[in-house]
PDB file of N, CA and C in Angstrom:
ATOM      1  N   UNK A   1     -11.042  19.469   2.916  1.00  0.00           N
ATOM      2  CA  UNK A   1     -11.493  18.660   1.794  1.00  0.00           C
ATOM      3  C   UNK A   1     -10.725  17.328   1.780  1.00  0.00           C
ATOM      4  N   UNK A   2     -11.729  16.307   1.721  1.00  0.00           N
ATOM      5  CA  UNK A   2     -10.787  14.919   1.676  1.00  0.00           C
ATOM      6  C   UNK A   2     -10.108  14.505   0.765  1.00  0.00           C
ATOM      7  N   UNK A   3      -8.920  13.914   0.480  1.00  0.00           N
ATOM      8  CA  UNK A   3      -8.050  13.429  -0.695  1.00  0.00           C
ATOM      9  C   UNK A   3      -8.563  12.148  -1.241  1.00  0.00           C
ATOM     10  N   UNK A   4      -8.350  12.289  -2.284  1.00  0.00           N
ATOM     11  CA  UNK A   4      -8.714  10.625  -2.630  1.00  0.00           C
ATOM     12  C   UNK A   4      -8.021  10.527  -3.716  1.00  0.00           C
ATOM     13  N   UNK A   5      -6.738   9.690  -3.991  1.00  0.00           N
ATOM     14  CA  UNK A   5      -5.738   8.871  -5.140  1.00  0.00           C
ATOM     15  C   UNK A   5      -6.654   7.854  -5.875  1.00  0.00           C
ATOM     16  N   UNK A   6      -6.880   8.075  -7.042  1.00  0.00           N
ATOM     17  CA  UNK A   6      -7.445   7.340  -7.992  1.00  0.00           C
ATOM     18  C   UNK A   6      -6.340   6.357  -8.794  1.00  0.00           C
ATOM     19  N   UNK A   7      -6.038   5.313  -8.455  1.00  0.00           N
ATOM     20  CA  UNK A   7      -5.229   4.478  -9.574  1.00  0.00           C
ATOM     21  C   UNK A   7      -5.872   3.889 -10.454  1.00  0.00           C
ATOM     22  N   UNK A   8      -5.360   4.209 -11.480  1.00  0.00           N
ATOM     23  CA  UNK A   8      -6.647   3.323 -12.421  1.00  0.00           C
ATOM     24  C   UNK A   8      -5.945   3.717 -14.113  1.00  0.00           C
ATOM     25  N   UNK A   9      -5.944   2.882 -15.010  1.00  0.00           N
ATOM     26  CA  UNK A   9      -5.311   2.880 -16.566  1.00  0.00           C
ATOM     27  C   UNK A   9      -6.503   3.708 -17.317  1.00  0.00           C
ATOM     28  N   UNK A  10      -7.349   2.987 -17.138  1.00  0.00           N
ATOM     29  CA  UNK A  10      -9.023   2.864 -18.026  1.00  0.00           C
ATOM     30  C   UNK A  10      -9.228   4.630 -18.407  1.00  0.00           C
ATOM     31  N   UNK A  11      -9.269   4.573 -18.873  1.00  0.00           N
ATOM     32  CA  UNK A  11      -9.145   6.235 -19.273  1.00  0.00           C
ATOM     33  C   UNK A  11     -10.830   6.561 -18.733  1.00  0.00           C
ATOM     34  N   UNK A  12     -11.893   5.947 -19.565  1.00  0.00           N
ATOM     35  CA  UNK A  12     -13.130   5.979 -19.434  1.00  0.00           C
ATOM     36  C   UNK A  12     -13.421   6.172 -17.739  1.00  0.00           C
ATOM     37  N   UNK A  13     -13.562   5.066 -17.085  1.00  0.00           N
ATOM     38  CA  UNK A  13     -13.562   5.231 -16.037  1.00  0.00           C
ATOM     39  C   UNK A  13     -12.837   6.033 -15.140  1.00  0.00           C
ATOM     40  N   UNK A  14     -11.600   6.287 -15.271  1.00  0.00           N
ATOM     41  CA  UNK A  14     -10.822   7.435 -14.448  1.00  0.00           C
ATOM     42  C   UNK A  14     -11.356   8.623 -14.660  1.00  0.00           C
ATOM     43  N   UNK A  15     -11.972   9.369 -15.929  1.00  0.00           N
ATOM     44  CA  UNK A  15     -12.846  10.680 -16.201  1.00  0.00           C
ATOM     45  C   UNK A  15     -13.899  10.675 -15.719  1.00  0.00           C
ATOM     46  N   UNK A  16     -15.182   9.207 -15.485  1.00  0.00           N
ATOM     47  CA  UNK A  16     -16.331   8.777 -14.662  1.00  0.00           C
ATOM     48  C   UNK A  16     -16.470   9.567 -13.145  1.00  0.00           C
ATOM     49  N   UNK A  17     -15.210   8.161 -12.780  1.00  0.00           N
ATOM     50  CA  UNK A  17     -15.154   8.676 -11.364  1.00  0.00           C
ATOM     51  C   UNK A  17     -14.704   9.936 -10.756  1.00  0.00           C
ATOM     52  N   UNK A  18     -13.726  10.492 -11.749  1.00  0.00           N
ATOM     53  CA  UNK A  18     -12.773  11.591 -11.084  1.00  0.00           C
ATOM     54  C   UNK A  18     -14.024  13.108 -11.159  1.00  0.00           C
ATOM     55  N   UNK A  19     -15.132  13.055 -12.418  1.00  0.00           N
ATOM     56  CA  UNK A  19     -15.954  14.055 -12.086  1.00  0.00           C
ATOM     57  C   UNK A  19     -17.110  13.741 -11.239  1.00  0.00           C
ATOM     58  N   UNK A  20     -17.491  12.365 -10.901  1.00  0.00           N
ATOM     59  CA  UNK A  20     -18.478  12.175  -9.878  1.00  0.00           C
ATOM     60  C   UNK A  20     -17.446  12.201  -8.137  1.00  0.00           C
ATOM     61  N   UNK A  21     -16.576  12.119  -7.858  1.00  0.00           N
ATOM     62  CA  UNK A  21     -16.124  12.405  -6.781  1.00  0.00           C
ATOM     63  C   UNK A  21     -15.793  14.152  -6.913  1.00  0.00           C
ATOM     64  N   UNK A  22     -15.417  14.583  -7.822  1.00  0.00           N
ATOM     65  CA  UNK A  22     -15.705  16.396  -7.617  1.00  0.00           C
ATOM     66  C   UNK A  22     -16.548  16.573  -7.178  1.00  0.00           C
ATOM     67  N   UNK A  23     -17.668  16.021  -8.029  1.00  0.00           N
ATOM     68  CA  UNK A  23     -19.053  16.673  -7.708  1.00  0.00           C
ATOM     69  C   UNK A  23     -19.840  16.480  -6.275  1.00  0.00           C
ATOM     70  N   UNK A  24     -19.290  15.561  -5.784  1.00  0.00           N
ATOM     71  CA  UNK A  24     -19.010  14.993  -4.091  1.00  0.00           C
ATOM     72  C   UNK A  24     -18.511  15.898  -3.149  1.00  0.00           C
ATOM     73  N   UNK A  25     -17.551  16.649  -4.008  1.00  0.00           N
ATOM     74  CA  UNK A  25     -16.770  17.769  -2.925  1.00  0.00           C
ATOM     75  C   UNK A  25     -15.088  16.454  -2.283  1.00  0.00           C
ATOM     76  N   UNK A  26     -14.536  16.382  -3.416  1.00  0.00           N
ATOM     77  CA  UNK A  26     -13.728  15.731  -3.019  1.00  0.00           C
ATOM     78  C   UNK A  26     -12.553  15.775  -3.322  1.00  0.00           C
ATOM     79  N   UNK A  27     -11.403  15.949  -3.238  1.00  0.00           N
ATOM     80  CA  UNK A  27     -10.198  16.680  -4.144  1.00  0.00           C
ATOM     81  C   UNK A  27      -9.309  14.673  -4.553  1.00  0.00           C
ATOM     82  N   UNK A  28      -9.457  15.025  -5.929  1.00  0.00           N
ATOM     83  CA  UNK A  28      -9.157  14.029  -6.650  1.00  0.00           C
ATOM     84  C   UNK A  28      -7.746  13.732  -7.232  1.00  0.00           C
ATOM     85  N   UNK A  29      -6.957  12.836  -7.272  1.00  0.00           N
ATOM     86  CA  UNK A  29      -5.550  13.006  -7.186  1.00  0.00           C
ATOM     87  C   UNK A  29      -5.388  11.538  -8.226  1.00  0.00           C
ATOM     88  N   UNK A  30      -4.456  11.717  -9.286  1.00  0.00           N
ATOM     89  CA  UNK A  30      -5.006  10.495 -10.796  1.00  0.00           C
ATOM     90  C   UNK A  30      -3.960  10.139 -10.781  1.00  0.00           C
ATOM     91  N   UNK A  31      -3.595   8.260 -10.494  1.00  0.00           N
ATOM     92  CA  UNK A  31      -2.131   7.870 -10.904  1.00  0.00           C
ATOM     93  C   UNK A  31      -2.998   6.416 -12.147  1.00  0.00           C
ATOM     94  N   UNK A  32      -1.850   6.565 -13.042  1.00  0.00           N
ATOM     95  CA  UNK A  32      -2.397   5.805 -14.102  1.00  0.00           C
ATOM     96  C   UNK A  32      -1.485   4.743 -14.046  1.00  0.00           C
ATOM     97  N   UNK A  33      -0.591   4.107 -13.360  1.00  0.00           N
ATOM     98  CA  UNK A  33       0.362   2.912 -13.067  1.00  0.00           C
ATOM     99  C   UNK A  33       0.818   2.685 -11.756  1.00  0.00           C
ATOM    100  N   UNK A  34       0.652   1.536 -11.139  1.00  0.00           N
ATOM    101  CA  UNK A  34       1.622   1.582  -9.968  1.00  0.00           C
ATOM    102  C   UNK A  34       2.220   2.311  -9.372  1.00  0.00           C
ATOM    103  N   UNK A  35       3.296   2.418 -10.320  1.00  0.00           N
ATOM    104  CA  UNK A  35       4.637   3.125  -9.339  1.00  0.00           C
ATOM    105  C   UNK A  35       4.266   4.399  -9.103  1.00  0.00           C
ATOM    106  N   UNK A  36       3.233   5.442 -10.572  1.00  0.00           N
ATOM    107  CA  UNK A  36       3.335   6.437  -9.945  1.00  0.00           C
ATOM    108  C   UNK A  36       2.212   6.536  -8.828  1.00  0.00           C
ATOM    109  N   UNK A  37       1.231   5.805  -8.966  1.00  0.00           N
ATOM    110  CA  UNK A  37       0.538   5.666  -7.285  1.00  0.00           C
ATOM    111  C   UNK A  37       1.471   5.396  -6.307  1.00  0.00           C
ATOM    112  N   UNK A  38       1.834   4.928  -6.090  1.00  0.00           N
ATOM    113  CA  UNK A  38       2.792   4.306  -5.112  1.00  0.00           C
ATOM    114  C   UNK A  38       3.610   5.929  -4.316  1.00  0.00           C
ATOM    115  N   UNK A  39       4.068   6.479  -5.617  1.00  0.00           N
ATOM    116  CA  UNK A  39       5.147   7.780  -5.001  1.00  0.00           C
ATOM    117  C   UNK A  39       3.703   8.568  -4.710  1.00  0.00           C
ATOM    118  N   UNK A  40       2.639   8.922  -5.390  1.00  0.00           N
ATOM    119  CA  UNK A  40       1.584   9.802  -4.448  1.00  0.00           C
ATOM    120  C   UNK A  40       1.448   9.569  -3.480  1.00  0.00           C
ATOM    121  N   UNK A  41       1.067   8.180  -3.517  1.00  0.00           N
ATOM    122  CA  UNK A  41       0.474   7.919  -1.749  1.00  0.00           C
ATOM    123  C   UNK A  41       1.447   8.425  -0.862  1.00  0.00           C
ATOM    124  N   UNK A  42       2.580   8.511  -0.867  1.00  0.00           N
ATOM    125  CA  UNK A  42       3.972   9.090  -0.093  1.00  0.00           C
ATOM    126  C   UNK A  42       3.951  10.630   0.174  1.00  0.00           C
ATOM    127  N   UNK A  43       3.646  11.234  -1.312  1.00  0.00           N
ATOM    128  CA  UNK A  43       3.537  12.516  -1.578  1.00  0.00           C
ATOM    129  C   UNK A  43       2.267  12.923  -0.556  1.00  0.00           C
ATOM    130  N   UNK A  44       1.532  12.592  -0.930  1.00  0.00           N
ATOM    131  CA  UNK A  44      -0.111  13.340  -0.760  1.00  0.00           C
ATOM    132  C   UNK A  44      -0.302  12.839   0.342  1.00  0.00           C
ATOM    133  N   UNK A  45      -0.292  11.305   0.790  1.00  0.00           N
ATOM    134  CA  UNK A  45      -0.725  10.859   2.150  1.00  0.00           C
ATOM    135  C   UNK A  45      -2.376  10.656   2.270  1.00  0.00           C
ATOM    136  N   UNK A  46      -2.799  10.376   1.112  1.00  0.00           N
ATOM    137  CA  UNK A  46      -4.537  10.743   0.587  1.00  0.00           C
ATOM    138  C   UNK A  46      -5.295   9.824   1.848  1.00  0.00           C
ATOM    139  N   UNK A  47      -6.460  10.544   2.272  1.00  0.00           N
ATOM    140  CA  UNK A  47      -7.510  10.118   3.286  1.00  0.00           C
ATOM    141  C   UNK A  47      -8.068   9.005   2.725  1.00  0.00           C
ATOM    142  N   UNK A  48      -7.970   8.110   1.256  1.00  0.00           N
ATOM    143  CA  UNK A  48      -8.133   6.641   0.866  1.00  0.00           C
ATOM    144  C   UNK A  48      -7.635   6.901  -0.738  1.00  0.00           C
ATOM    145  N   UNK A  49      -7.702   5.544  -0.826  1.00  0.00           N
ATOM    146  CA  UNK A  49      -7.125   5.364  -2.097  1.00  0.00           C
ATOM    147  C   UNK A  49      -7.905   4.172  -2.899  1.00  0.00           C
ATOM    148  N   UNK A  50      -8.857   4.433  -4.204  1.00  0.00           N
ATOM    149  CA  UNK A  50      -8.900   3.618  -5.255  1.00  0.00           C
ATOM    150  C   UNK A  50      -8.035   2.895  -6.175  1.00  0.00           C
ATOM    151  N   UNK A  51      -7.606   1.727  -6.146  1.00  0.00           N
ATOM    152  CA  UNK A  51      -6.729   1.112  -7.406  1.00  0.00           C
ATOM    153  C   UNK A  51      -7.722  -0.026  -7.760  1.00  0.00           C
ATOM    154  N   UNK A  52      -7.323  -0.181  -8.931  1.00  0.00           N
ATOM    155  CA  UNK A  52      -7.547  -1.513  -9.904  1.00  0.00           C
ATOM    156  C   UNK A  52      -6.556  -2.403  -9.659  1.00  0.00           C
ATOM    157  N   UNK A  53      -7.106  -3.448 -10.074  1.00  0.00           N
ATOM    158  CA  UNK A  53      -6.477  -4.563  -9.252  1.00  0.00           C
ATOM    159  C   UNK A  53      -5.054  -5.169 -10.860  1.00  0.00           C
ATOM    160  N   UNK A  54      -5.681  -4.516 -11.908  1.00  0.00           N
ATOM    161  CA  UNK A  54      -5.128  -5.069 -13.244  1.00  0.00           C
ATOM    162  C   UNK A  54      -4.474  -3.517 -13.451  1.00  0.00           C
ATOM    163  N   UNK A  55      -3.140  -2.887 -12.783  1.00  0.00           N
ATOM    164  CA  UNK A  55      -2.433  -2.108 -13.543  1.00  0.00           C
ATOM    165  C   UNK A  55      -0.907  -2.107 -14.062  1.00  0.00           C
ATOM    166  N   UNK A  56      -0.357  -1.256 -15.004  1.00  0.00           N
ATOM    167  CA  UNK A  56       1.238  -1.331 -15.450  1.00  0.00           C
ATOM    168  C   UNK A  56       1.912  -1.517 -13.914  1.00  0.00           C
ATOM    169  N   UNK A  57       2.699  -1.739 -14.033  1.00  0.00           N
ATOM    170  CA  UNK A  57       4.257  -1.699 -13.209  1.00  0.00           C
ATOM    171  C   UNK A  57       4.273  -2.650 -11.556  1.00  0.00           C
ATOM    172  N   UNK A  58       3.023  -1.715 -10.979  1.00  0.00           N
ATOM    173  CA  UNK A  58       2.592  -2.870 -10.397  1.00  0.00           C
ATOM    174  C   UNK A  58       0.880  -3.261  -9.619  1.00  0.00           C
ATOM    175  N   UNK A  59       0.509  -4.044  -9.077  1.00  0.00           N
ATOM    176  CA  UNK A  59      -0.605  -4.420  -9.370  1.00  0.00           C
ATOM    177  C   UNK A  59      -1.121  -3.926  -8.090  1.00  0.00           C
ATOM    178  N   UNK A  60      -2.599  -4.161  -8.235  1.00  0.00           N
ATOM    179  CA  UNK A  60      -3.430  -3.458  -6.910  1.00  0.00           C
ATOM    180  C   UNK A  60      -3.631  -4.248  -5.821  1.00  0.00           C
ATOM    181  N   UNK A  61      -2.772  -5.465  -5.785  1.00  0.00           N
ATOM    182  CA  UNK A  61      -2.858  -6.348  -4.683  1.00  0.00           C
ATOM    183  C   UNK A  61      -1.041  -5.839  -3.804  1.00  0.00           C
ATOM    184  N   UNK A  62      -0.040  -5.420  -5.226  1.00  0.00           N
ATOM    185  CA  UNK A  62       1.119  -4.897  -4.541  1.00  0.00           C
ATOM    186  C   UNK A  62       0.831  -3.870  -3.822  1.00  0.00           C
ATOM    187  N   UNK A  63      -0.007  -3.025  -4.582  1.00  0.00           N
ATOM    188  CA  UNK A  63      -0.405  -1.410  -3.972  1.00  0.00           C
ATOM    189  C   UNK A  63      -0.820  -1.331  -2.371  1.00  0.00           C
ATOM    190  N   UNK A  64      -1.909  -2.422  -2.099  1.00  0.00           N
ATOM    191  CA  UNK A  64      -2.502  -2.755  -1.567  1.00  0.00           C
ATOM    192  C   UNK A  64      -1.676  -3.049   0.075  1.00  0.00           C
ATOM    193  N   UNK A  65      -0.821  -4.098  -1.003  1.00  0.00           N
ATOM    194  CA  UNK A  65       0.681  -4.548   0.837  1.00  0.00           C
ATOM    195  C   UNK A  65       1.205  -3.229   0.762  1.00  0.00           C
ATOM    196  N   UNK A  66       1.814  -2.803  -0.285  1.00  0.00           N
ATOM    197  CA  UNK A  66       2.988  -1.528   0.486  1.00  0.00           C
ATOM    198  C   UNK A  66       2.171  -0.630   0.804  1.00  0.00           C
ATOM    199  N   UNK A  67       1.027  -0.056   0.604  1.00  0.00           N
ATOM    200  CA  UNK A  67       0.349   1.232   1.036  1.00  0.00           C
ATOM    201  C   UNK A  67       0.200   0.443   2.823  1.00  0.00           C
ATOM    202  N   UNK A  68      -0.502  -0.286   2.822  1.00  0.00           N
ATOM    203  CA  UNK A  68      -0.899  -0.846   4.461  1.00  0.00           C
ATOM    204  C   UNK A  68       0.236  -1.069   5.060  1.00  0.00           C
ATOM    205  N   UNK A  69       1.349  -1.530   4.503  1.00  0.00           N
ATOM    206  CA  UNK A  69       2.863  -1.743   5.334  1.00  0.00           C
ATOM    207  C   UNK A  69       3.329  -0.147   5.869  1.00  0.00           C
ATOM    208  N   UNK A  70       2.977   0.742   4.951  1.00  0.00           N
ATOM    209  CA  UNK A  70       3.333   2.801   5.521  1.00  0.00           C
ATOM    210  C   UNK A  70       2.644   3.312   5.961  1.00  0.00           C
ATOM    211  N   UNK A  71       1.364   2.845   5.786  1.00  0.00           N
ATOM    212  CA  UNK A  71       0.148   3.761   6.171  1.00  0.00           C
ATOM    213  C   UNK A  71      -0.677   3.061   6.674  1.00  0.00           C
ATOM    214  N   UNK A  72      -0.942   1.889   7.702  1.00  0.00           N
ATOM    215  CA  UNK A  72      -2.147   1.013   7.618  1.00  0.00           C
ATOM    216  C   UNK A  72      -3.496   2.085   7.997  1.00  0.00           C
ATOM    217  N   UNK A  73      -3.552   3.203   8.295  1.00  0.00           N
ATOM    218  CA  UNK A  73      -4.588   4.096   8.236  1.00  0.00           C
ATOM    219  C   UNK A  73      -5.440   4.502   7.399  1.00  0.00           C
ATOM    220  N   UNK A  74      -4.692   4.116   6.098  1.00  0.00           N
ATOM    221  CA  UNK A  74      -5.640   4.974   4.781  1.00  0.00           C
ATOM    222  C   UNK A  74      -6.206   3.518   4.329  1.00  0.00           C
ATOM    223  N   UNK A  75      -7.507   3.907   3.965  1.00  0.00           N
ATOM    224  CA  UNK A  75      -8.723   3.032   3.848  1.00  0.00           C
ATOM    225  C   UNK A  75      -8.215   2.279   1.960  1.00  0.00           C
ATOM    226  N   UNK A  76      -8.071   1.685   1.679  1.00  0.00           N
ATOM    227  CA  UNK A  76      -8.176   1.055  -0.015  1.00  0.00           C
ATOM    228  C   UNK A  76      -9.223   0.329  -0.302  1.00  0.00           C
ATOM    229  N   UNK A  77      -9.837   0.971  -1.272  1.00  0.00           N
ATOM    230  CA  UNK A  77     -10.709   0.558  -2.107  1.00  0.00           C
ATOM    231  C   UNK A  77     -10.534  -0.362  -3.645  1.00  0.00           C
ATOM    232  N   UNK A  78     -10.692  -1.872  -3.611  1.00  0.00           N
ATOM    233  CA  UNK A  78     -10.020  -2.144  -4.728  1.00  0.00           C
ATOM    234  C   UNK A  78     -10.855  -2.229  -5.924  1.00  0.00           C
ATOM    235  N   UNK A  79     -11.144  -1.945  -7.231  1.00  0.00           N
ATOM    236  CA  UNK A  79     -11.595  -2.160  -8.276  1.00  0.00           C
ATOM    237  C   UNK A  79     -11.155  -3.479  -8.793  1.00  0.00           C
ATOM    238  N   UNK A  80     -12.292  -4.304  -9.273  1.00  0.00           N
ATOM    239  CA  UNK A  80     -11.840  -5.529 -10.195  1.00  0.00           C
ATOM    240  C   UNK A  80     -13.128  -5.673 -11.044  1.00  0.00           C
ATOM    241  N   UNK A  81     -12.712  -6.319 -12.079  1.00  0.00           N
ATOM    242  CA  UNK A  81     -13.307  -6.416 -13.483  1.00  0.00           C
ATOM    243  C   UNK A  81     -14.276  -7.604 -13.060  1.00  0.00           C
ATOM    244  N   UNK A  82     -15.458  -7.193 -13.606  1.00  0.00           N
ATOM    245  CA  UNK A  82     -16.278  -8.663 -13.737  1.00  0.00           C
ATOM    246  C   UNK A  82     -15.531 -10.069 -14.415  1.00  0.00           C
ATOM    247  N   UNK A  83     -15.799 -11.155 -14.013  1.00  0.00           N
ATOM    248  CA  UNK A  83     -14.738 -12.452 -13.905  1.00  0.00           C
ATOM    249  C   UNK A  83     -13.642 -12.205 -13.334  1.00  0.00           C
ATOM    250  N   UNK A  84     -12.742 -11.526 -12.810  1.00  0.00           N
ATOM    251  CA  UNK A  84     -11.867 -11.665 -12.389  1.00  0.00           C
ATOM    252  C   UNK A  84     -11.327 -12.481 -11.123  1.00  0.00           C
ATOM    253  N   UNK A  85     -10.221 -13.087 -10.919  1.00  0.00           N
ATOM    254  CA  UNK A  85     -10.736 -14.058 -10.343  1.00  0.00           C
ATOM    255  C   UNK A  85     -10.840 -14.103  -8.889  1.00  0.00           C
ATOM    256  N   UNK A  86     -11.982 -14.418  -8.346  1.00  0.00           N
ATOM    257  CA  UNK A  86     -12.183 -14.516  -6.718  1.00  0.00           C
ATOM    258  C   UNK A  86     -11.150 -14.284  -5.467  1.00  0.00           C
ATOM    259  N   UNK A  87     -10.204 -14.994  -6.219  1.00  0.00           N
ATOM    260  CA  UNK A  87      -9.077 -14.987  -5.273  1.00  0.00           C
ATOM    261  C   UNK A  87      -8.509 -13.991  -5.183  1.00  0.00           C
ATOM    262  N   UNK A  88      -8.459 -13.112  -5.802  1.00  0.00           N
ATOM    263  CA  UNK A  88      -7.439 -11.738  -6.186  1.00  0.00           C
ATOM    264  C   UNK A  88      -8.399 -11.227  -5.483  1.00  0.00           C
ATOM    265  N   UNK A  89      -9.437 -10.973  -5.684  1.00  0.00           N
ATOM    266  CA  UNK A  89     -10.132 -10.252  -4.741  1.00  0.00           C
ATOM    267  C   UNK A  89      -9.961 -10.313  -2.834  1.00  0.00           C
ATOM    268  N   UNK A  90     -10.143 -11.621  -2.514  1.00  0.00           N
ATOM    269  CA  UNK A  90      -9.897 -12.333  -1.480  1.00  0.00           C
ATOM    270  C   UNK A  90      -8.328 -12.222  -0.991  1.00  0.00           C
ATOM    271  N   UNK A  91      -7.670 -11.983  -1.676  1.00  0.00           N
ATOM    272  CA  UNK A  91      -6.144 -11.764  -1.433  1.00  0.00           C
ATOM    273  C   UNK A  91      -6.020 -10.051  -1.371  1.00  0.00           C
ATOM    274  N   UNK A  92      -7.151  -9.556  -1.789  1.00  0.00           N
ATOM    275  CA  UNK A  92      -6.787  -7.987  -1.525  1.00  0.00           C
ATOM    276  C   UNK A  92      -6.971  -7.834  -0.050  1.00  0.00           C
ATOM    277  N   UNK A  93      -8.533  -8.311   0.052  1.00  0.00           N
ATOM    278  CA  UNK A  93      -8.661  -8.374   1.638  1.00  0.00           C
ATOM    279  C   UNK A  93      -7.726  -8.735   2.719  1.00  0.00           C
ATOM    280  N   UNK A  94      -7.092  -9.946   1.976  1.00  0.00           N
ATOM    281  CA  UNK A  94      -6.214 -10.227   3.315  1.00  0.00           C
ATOM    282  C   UNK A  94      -4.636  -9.382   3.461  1.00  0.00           C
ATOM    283  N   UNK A  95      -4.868  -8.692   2.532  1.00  0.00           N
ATOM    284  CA  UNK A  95      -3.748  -7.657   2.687  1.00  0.00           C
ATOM    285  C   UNK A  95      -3.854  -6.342   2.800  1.00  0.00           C
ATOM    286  N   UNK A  96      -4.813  -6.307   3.526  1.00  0.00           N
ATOM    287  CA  UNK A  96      -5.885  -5.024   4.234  1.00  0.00           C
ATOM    288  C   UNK A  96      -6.757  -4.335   3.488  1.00  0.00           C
ATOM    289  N   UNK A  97      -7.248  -5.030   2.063  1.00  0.00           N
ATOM    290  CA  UNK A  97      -8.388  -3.866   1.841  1.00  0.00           C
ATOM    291  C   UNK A  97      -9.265  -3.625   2.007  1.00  0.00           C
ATOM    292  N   UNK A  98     -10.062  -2.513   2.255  1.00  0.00           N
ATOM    293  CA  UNK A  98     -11.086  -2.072   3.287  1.00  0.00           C
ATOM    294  C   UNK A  98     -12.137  -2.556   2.384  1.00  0.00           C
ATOM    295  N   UNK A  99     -12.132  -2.575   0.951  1.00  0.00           N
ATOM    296  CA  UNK A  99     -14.084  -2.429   0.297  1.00  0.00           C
ATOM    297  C   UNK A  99     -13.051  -2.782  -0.978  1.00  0.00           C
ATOM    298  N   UNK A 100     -14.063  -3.541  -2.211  1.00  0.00           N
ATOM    299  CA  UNK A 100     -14.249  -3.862  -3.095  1.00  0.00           C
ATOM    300  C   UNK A 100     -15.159  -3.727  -4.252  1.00  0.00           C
ATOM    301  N   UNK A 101     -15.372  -3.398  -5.584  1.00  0.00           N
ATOM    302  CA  UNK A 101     -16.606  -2.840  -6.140  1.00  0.00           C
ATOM    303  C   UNK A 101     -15.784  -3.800  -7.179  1.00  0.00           C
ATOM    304  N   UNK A 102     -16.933  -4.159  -8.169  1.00  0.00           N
ATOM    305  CA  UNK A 102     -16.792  -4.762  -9.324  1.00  0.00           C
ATOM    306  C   UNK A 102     -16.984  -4.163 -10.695  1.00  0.00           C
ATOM    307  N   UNK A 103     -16.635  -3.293 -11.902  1.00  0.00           N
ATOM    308  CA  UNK A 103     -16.852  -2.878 -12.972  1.00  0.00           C
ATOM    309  C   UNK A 103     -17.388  -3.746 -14.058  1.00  0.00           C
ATOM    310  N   UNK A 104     -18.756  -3.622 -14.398  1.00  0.00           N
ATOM    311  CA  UNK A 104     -18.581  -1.879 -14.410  1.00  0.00           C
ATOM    312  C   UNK A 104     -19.624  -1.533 -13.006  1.00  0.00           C
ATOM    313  N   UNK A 105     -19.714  -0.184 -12.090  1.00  0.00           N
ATOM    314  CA  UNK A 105     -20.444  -0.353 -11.620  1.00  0.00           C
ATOM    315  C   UNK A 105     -20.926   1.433 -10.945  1.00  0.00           C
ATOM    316  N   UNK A 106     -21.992   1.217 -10.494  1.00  0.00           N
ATOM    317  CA  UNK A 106     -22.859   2.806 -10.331  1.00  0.00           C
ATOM    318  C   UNK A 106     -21.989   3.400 -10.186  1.00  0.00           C
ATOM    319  N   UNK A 107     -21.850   4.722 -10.240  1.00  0.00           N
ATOM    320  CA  UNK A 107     -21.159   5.924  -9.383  1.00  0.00           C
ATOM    321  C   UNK A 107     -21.546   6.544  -8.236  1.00  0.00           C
ATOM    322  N   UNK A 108     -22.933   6.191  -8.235  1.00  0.00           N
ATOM    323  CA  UNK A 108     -23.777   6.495  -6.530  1.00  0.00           C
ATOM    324  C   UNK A 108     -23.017   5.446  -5.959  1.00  0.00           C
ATOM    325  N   UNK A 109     -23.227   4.160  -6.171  1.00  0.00           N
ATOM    326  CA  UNK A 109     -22.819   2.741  -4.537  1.00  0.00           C
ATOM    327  C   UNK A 109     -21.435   3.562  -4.916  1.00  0.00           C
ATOM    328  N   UNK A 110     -20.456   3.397  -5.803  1.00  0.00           N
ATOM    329  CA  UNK A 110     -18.838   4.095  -5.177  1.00  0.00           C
ATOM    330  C   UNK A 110     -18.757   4.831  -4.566  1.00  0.00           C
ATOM    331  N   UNK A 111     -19.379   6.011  -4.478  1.00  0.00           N
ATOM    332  CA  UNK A 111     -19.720   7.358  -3.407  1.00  0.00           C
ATOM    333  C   UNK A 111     -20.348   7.220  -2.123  1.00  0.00           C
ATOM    334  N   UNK A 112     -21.074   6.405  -1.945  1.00  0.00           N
ATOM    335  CA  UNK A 112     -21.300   5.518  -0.832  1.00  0.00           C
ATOM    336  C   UNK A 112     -20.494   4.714   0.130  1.00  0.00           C
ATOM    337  N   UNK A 113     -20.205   3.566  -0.637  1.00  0.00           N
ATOM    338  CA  UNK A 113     -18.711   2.943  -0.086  1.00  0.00           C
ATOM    339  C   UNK A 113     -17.800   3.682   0.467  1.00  0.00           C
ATOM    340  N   UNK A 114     -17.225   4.693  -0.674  1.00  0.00           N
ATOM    341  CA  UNK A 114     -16.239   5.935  -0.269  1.00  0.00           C
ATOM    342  C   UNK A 114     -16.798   6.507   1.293  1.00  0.00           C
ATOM    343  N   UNK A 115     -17.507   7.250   1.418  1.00  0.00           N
ATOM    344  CA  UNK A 115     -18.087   7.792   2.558  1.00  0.00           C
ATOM    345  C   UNK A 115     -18.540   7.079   3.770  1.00  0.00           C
ATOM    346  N   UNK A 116     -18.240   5.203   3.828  1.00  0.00           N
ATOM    347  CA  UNK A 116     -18.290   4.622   4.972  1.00  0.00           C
ATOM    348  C   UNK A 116     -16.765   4.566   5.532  1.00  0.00           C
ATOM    349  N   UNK A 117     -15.714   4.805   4.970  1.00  0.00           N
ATOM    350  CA  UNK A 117     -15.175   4.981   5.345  1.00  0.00           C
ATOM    351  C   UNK A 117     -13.788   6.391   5.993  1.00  0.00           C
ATOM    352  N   UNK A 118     -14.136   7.203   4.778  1.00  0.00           N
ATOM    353  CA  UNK A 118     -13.850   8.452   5.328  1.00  0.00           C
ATOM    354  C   UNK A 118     -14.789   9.554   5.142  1.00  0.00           C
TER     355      UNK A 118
END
């Protein structure tokens, strides 16, 4: 069963996604700030990882360098808010992230995305 680390504050959306990736057949793993994403990804070693790009402690563009600096293997998926700004997005990429989705947005295309890469 594949792992997948959910970073994400949004309460709403973290309950969204975390029962539409069950229902996927997917074992779901919930950090609600930075840092404690940060020590999962270490812990668990998850087959990809969702963060938001807007969280506590530290942000999904930090997540983004130190996960690819330990692991450049595991795929990141970044979440960002409608308006947010272009560049942050564009700066995720260049610090290896694999795919991008904008909120609010389907739970089919996320399950999709997810599955082009692991």
């Amino acid at each position: 069963m594949k792992k997948i680390l959910l970073i994400e504050d949004d309460q709403l959306i973290l309950k969204m996604v975390e029962f539409k990736l069950k229902k996927e057949g997917f074992q779901v793993y919930i950090a609600m700030d930075g840092d404690a994403g940060l020590k999962a990804v270490h812990e668990l070693k998850p087959d990809m990882v969702i963060t938001d790009l807007m969280i506590p402690y530290k942000s999904g563009l930090e997540i983004t360098y130190l996960v690819k600096k330990d692991f450049p293997e595991i795929p990141i998926l970044v979440l960002s808010a409608l308006g947010e700004e272009e560049s942050s997005v564009q700066q995720a990429f260049k610090l290896g992230a694999s795919d991008f989705i904008t909120k609010p947005f389907n739970p089919n295309e996320l399950v999709l995305r997810i599955k082009r890469f692991i």
